[in-house]
C-alpha atoms as a PDB file:
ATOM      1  CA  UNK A   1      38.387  -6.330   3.966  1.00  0.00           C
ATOM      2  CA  UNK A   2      39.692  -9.583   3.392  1.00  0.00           C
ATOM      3  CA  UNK A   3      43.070 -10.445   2.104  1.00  0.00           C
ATOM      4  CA  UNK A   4      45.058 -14.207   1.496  1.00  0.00           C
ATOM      5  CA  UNK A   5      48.610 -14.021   0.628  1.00  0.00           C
ATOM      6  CA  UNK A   6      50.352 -17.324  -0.987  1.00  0.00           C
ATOM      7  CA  UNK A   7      48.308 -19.258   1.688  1.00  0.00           C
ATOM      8  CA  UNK A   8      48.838 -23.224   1.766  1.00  0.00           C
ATOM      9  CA  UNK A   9      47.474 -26.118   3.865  1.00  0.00           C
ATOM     10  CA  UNK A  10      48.112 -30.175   3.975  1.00  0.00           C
ATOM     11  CA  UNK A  11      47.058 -33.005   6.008  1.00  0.00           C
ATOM     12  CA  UNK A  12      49.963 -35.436   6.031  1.00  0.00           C
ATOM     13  CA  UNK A  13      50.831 -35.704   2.344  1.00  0.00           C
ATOM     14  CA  UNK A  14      47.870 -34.394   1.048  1.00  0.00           C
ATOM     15  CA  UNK A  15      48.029 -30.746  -0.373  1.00  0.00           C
ATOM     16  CA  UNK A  16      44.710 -29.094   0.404  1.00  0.00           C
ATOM     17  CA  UNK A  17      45.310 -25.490  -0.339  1.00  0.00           C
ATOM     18  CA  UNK A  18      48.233 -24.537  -2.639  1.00  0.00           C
ATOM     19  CA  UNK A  19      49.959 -20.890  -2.669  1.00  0.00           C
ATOM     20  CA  UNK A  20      46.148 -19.386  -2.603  1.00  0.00           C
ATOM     21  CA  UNK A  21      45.782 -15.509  -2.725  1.00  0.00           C
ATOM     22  CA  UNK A  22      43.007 -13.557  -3.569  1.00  0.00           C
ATOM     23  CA  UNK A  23      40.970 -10.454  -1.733  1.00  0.00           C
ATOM     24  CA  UNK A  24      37.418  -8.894  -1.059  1.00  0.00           C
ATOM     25  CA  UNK A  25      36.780  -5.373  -1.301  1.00  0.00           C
ATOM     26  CA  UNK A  26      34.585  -4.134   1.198  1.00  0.00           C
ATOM     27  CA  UNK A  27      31.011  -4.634   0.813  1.00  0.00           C
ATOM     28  CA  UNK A  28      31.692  -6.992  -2.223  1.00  0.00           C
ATOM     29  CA  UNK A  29      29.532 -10.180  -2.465  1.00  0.00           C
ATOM     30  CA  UNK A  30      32.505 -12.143  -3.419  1.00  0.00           C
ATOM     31  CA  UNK A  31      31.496 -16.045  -5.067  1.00  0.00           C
ATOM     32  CA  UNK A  32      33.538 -18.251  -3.775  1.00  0.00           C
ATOM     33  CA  UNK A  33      32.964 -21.804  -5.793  1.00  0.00           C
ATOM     34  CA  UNK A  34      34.659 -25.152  -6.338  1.00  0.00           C
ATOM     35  CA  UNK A  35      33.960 -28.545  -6.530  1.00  0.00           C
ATOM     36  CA  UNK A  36      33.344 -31.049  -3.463  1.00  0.00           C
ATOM     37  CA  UNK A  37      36.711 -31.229  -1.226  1.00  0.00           C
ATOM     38  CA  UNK A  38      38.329 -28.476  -2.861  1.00  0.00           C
ATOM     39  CA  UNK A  39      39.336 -26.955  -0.345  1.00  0.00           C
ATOM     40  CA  UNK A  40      36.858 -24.068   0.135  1.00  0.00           C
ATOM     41  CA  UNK A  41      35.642 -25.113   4.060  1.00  0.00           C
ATOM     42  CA  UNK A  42      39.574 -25.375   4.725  1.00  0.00           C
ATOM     43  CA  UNK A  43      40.289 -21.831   3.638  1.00  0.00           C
ATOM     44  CA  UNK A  44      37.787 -20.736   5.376  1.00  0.00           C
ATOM     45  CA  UNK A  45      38.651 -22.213   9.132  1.00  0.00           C
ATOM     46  CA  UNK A  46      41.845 -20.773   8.463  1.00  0.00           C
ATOM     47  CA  UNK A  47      40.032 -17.363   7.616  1.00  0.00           C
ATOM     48  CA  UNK A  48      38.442 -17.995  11.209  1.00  0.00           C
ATOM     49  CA  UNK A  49      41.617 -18.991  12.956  1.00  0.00           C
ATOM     50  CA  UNK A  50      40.243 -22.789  13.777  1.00  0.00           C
ATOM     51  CA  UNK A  51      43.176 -24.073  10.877  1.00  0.00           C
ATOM     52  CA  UNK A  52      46.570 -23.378  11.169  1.00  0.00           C
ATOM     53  CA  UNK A  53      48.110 -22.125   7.758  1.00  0.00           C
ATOM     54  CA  UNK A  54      51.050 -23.986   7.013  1.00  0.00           C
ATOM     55  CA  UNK A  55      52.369 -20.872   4.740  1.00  0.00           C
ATOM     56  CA  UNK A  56      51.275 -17.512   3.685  1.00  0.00           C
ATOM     57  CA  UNK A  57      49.023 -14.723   5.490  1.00  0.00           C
ATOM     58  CA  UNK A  58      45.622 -13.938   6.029  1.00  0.00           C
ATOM     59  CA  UNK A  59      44.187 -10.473   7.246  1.00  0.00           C
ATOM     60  CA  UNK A  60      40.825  -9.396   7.928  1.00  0.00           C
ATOM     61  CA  UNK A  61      40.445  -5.428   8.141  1.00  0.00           C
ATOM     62  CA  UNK A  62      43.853  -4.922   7.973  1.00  0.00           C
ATOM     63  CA  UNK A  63      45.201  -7.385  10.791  1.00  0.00           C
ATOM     64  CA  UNK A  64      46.830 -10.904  11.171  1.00  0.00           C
ATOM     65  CA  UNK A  65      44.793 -13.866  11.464  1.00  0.00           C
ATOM     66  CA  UNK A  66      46.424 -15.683  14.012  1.00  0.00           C
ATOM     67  CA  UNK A  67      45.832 -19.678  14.712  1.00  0.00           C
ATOM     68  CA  UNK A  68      44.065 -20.322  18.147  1.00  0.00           C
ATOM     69  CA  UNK A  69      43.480 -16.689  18.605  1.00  0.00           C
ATOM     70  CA  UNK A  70      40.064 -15.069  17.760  1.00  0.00           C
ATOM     71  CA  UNK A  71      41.076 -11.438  18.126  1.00  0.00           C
ATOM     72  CA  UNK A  72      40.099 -10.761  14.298  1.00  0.00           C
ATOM     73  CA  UNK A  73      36.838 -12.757  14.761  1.00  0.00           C
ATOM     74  CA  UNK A  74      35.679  -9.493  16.308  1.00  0.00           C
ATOM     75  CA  UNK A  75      35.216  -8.605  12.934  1.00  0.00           C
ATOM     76  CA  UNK A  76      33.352 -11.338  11.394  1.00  0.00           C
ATOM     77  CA  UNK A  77      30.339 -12.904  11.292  1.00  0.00           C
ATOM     78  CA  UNK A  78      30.085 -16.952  10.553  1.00  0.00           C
ATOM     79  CA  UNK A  79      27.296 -19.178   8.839  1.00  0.00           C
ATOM     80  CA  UNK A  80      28.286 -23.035   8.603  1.00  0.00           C
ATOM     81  CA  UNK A  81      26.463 -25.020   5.990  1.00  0.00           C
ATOM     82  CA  UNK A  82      24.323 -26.826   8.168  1.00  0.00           C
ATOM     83  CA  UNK A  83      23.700 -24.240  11.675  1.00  0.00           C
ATOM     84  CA  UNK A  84      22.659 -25.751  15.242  1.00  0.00           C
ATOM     85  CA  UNK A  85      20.463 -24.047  17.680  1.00  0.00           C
ATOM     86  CA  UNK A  86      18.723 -24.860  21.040  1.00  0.00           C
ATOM     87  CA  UNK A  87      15.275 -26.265  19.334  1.00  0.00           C
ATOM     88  CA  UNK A  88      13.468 -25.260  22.698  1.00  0.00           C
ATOM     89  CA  UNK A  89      13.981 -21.639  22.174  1.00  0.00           C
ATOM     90  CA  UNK A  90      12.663 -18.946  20.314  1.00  0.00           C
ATOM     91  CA  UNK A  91      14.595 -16.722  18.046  1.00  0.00           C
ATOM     92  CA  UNK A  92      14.603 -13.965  20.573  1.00  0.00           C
ATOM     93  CA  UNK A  93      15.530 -15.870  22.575  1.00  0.00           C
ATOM     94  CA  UNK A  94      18.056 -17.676  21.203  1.00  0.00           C
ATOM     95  CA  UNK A  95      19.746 -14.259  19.703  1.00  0.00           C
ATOM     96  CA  UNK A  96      19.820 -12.557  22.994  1.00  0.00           C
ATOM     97  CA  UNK A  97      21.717 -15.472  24.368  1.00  0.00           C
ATOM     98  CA  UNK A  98      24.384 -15.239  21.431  1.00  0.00           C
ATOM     99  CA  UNK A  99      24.205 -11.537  22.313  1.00  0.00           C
ATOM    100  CA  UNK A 100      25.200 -12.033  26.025  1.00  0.00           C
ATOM    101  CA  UNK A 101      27.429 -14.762  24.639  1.00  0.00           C
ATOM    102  CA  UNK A 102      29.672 -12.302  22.478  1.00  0.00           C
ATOM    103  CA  UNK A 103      29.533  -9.322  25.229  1.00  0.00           C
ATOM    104  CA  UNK A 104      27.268  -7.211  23.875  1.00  0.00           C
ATOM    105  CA  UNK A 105      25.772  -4.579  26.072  1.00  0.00           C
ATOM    106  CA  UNK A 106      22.566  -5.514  27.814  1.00  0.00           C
ATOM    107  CA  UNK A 107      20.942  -2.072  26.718  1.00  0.00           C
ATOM    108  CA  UNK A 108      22.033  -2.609  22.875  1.00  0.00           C
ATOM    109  CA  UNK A 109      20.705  -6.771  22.735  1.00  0.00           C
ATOM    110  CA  UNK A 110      16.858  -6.096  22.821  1.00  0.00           C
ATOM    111  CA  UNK A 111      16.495  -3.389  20.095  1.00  0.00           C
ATOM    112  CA  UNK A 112      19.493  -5.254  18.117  1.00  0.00           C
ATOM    113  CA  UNK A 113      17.719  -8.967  18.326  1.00  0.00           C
ATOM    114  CA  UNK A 114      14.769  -7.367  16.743  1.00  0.00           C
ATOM    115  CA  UNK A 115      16.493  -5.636  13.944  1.00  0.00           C
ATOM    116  CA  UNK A 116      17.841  -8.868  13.052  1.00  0.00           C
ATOM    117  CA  UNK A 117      14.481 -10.460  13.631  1.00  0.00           C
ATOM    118  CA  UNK A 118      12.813  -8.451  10.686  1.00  0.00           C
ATOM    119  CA  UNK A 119      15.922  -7.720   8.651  1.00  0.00           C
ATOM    120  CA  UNK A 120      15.726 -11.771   8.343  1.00  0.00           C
ATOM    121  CA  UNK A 121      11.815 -11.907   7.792  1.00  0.00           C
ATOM    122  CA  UNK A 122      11.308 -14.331  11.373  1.00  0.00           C
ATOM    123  CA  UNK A 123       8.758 -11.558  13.129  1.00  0.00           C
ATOM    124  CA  UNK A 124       5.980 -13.463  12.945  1.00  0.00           C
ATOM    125  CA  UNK A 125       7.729 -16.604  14.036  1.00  0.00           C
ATOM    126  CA  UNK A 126       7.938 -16.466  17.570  1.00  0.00           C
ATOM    127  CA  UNK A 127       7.859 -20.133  18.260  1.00  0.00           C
ATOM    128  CA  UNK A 128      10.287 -22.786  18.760  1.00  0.00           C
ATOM    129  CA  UNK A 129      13.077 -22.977  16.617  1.00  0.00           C
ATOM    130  CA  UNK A 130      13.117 -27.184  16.948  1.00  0.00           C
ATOM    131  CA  UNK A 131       9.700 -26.821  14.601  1.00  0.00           C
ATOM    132  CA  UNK A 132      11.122 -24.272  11.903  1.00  0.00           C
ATOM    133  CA  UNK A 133      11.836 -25.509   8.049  1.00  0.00           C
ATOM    134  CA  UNK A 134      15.482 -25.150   7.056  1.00  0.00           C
ATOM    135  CA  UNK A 135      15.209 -22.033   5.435  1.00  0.00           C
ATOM    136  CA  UNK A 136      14.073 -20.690   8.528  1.00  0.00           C
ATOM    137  CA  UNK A 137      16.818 -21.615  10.049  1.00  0.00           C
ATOM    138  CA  UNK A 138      19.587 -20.804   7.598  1.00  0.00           C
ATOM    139  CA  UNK A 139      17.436 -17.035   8.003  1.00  0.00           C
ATOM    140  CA  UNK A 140      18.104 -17.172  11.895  1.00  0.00           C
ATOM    141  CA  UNK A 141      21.482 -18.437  11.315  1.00  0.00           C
ATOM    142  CA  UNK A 142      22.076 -15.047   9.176  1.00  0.00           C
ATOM    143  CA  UNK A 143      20.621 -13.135  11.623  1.00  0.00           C
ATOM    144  CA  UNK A 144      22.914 -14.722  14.464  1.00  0.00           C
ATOM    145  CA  UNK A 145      26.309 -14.188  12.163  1.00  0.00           C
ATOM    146  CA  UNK A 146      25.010 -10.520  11.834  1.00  0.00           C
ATOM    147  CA  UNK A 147      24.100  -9.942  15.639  1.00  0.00           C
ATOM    148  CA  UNK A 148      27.329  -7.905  16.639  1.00  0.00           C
ATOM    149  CA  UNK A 149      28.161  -6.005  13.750  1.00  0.00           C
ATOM    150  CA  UNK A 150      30.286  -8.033  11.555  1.00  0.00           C
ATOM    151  CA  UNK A 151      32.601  -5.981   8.763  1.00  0.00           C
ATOM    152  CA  UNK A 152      32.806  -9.674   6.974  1.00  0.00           C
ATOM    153  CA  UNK A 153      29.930 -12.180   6.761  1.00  0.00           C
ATOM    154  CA  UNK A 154      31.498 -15.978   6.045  1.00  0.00           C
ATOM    155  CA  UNK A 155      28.686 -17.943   4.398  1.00  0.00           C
ATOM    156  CA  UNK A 156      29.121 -21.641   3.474  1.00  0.00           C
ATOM    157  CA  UNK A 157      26.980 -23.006   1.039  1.00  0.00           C
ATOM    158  CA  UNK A 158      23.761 -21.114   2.655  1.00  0.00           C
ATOM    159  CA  UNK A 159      21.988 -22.708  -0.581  1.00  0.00           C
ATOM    160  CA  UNK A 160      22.928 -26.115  -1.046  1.00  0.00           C
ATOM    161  CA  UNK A 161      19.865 -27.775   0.786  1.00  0.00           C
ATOM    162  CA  UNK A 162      17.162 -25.618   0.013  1.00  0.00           C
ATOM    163  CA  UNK A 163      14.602 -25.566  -2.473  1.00  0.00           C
ATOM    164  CA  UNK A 164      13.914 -22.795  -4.921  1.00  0.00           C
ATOM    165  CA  UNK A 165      11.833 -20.712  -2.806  1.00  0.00           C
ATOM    166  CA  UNK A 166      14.375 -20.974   0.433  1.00  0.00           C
ATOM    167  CA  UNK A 167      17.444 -20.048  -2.210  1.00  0.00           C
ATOM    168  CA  UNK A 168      15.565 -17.052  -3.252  1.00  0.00           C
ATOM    169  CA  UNK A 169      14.690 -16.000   0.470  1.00  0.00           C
ATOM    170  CA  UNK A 170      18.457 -16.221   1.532  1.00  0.00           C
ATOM    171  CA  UNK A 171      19.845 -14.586  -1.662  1.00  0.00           C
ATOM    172  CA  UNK A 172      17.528 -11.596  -1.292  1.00  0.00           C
ATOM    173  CA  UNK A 173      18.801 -11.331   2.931  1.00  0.00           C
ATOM    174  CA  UNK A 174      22.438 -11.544   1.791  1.00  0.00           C
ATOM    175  CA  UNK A 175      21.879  -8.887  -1.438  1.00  0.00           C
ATOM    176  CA  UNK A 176      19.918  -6.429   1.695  1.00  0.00           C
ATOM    177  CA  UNK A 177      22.779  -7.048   4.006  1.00  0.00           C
ATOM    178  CA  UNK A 178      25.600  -6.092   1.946  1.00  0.00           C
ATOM    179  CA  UNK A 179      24.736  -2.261   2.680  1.00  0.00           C
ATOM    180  CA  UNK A 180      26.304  -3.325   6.286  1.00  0.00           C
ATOM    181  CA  UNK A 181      28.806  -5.525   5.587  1.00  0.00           C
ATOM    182  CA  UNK A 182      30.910  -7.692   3.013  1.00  0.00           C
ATOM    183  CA  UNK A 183      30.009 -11.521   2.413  1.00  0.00           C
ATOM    184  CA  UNK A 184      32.386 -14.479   1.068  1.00  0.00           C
ATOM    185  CA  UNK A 185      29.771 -16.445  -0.575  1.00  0.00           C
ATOM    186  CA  UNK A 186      30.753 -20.431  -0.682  1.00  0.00           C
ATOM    187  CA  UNK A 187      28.786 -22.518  -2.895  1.00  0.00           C
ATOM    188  CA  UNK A 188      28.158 -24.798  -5.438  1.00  0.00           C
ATOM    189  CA  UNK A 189      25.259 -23.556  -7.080  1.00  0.00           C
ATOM    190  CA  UNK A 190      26.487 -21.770  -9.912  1.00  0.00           C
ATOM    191  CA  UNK A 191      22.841 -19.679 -10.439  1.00  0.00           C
ATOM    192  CA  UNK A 192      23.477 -18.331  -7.289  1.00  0.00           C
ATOM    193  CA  UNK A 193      26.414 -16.994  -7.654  1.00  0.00           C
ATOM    194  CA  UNK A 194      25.371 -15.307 -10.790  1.00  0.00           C
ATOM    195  CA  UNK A 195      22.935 -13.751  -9.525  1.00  0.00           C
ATOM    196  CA  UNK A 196      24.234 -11.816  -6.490  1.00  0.00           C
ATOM    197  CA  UNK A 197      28.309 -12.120  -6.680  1.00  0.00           C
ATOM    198  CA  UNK A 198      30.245  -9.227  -7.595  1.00  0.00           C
ATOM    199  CA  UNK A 199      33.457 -11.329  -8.107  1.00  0.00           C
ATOM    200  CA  UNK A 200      34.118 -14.932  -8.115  1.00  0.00           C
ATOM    201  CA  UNK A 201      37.124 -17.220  -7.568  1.00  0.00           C
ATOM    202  CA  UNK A 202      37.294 -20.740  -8.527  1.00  0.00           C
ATOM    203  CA  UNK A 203      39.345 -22.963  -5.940  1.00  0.00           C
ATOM    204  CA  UNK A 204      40.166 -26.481  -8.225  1.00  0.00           C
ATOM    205  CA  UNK A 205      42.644 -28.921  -6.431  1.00  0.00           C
ATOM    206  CA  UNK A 206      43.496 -26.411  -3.937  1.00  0.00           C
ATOM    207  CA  UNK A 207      44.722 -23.487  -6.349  1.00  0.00           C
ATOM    208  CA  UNK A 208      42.674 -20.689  -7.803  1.00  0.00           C
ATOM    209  CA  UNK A 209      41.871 -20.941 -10.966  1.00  0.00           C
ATOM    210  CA  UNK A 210      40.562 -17.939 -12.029  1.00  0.00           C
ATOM    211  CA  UNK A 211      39.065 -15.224 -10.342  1.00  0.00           C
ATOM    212  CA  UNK A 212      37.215 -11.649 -11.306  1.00  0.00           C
ATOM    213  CA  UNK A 213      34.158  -9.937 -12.020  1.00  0.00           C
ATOM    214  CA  UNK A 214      31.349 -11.884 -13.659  1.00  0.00           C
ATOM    215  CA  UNK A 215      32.146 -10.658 -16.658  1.00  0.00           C
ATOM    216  CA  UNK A 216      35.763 -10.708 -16.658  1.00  0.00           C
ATOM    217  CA  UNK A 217      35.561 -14.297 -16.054  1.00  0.00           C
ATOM    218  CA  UNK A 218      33.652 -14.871 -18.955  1.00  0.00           C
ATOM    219  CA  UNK A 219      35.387 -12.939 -21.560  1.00  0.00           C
ATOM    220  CA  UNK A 220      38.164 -15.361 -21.198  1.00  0.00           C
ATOM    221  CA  UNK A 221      36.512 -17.282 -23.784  1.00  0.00           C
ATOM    222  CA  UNK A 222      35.149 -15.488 -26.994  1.00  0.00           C
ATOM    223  CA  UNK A 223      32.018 -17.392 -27.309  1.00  0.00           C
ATOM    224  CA  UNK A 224      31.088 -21.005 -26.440  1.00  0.00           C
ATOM    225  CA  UNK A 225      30.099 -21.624 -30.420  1.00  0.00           C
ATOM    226  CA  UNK A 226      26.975 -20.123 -32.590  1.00  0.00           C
ATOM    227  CA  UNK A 227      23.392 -20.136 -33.380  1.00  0.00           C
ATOM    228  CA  UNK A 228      21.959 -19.911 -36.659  1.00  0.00           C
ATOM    229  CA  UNK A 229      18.388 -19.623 -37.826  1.00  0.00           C
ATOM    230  CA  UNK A 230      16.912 -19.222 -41.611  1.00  0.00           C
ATOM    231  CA  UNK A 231      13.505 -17.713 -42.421  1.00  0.00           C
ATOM    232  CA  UNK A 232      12.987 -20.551 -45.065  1.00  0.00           C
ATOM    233  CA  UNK A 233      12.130 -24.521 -44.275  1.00  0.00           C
ATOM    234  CA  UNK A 234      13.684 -25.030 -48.084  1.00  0.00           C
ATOM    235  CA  UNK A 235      17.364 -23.375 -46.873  1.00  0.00           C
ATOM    236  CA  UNK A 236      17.737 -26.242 -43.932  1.00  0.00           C
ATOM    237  CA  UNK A 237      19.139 -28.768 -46.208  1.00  0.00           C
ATOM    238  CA  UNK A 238      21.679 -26.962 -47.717  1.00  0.00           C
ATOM    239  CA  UNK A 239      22.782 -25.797 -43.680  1.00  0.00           C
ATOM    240  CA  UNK A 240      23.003 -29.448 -42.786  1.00  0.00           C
ATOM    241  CA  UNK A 241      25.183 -30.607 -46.041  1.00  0.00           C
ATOM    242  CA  UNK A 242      27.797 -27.609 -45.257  1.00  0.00           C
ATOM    243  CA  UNK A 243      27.389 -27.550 -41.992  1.00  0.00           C
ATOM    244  CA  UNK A 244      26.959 -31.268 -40.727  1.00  0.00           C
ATOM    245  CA  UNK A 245      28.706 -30.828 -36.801  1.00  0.00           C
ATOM    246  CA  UNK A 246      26.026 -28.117 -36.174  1.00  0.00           C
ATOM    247  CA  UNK A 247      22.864 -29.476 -34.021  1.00  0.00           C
ATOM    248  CA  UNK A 248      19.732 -28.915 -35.218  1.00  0.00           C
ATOM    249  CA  UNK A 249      17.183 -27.111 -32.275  1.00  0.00           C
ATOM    250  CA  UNK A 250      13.455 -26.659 -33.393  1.00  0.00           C
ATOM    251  CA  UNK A 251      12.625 -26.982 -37.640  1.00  0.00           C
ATOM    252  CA  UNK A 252      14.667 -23.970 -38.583  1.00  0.00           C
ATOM    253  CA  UNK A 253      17.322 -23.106 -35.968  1.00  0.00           C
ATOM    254  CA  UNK A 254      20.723 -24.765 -35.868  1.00  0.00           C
ATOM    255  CA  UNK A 255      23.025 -24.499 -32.494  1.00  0.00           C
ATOM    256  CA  UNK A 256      27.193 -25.357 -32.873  1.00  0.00           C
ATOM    257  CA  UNK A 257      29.162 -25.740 -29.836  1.00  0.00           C
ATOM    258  CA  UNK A 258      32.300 -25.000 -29.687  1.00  0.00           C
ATOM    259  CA  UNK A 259      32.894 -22.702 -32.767  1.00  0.00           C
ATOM    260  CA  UNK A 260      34.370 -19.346 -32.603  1.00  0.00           C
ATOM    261  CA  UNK A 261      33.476 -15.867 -34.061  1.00  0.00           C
ATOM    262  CA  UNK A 262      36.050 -17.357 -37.576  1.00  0.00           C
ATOM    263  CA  UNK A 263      33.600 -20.402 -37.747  1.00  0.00           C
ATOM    264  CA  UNK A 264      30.223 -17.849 -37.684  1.00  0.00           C
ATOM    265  CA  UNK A 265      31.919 -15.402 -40.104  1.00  0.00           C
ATOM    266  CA  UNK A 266      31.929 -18.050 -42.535  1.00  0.00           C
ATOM    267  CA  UNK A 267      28.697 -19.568 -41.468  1.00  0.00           C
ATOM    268  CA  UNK A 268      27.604 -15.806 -42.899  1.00  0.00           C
ATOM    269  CA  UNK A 269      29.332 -15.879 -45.841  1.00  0.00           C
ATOM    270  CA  UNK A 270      28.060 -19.394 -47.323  1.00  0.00           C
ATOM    271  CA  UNK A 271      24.826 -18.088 -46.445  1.00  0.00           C
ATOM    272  CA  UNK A 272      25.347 -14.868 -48.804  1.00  0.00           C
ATOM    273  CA  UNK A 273      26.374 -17.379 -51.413  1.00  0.00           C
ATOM    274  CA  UNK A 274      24.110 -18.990 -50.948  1.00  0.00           C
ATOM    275  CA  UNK A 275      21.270 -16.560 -50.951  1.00  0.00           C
ATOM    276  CA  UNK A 276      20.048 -18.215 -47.846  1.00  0.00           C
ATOM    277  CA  UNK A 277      17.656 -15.493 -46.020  1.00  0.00           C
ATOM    278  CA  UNK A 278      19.226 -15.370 -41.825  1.00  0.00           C
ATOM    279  CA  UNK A 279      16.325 -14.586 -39.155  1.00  0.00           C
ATOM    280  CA  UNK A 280      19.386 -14.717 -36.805  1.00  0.00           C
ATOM    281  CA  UNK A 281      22.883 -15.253 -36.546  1.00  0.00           C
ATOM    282  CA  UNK A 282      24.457 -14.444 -32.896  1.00  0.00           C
ATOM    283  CA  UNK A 283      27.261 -15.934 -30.970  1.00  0.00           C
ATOM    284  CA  UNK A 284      26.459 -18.011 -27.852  1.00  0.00           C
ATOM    285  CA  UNK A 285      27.817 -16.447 -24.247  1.00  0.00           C
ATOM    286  CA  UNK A 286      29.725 -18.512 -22.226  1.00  0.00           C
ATOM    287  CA  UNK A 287      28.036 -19.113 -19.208  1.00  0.00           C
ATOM    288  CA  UNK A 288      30.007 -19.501 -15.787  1.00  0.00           C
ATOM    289  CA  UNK A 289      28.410 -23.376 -16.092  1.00  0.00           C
ATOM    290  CA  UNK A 290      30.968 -23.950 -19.367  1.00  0.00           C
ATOM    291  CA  UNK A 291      33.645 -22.535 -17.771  1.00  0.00           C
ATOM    292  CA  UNK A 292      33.459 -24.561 -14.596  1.00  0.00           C
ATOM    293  CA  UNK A 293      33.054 -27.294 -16.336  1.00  0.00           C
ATOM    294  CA  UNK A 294      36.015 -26.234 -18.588  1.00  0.00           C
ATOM    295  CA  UNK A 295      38.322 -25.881 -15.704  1.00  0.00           C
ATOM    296  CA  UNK A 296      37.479 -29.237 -13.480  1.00  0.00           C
ATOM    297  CA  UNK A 297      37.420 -31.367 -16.716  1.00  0.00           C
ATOM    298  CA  UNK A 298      34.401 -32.454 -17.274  1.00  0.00           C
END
């Protein structure tokens, strides 16, 4: 649905996107994450045709994304971090408007608006939109990029202001919508993305990092280190004197960061020598947190 090819981007001397490829299959939720100002807005104006590319190519269902020229916005549907309506109209109101806007025919707007309406949980809010929370409005603003059909809903950082009852309220619309379309997902939140992304790619610096399946991504590391826990208060002691790095969680449960499946394996043996009794040994899964963290250096 959605394909960059070796796609790069300055302003003056500043490299903002750097030989950047990567696609979305259709009716993917695909994660796209990064830090602050790394680039992720850029990419996606280009996606939209509002950014000229300085190299590469971008094609949405199978045709050019030209600069200046919207003929592949036909195709896609556009959420902006922080959306703008006309406060003194209703969401009906305000969707049959975008619907007259974009050409759609008068006889398809009314039964369409509705849809939306209720796909997007806003039918009992037939008020103005000036008084609606932000979660609201991030709902109508899904509703709005959905309106005409999009093949490719562009969200950007849907999340990032809302609290943990708004986040869940726009993850479950975008995990309903994907039976109609496919979503680029930009955020920050990494939760999120683990929760509802089929594949991620992380943009540092302007390149892409990595990129994959959830789980791809994370077998890139074996572990992120081991936990260890004895059934006996008296075995602790002799844990600590081997094992000094390892940080103690709770009276009987030792955590070490770090370590890799070698450093548990012999964890297990000294413990056999030991005739220390294990209530569990297990290796820690790198989360998608570690990894990002990993890859911008911090």
């Amino acid at each position: 649905m959605l394909t960059l090819s070796h796609v790069s981007k300055s302003f003056g001397n500043h490299k903002i996107i750097q030989d950047l490829s990567f696609s979305v299959k259709e009716h993917a939720i695909y994660g796209f994450i990064g830090q602050n100002g790394a680039g992720k807005t850029t990419t996606m104006k280009m996606i939209l045709g509002l950014l000229k590319a300085d190299g590469g190519e971008i094609t949405v269902h199978g045709e050019t994304v030209h600069y200046g020229q919207n003929k592949t916005n036909q195709y896609i549907g556009y959420l902006p971090d922080v959306p703008e309506f006309y406060g003194f109209l209703t969401p009906a109101e305000y969707l049959t408007l975008c619907g007259e806007i974009t050409g759609m025919e008068k006889r398809e707007i009314k039964p369409r608006v509705q849809e939306m309406i209720r796909l997007v949980g806003l039918e009992d809010a037939n008020r103005r939109i000036h008084g609606f929370s932000r979660g609201m409005k991030q709902r109508l603003g899904i509703a709005q990029a959905l309106l005409n059909h999009p093949k490719l809903l562009i969200c950007d950082e849907p999340t990032s202001a809302l609290d943990p009852a708004g986040r869940k309220e726009i993850l479950d619309v975008l995990m309903a919508v994907r039976e109609y379309t496919t979503i680029l997902f930009s955020t920050h939140i990494l939760s999120d993305v683990e929760r509802i992304c089929d594949e991620i790619a992380l943009l540092h610096e302007g390149k892409l990092a990595w990129n994959g399946t959830l789980e791809e991504v994370k077998h890139m590391r074996k572990g992120s280190g081991f936990c260890v826990e004895v059934c006996r208060e008296k075995d602790v002691a002799l844990i600590r004197e081997r094992f000094p790095e390892g940080r103690q969680n709770g009276t009987t449960e030792f955590v070490y960061e770090g370590k890799t499946e070698e450093d548990m394996s012999e964890m297990m043996r000294f413990c056999l020598e030991q005739g220390i009794f294990l209530q569990r040994i297990e290796m820690i899964e790198p989360t998608l947190e570690n990894l990002f963290m990993e890859v911008v250096g911090r």
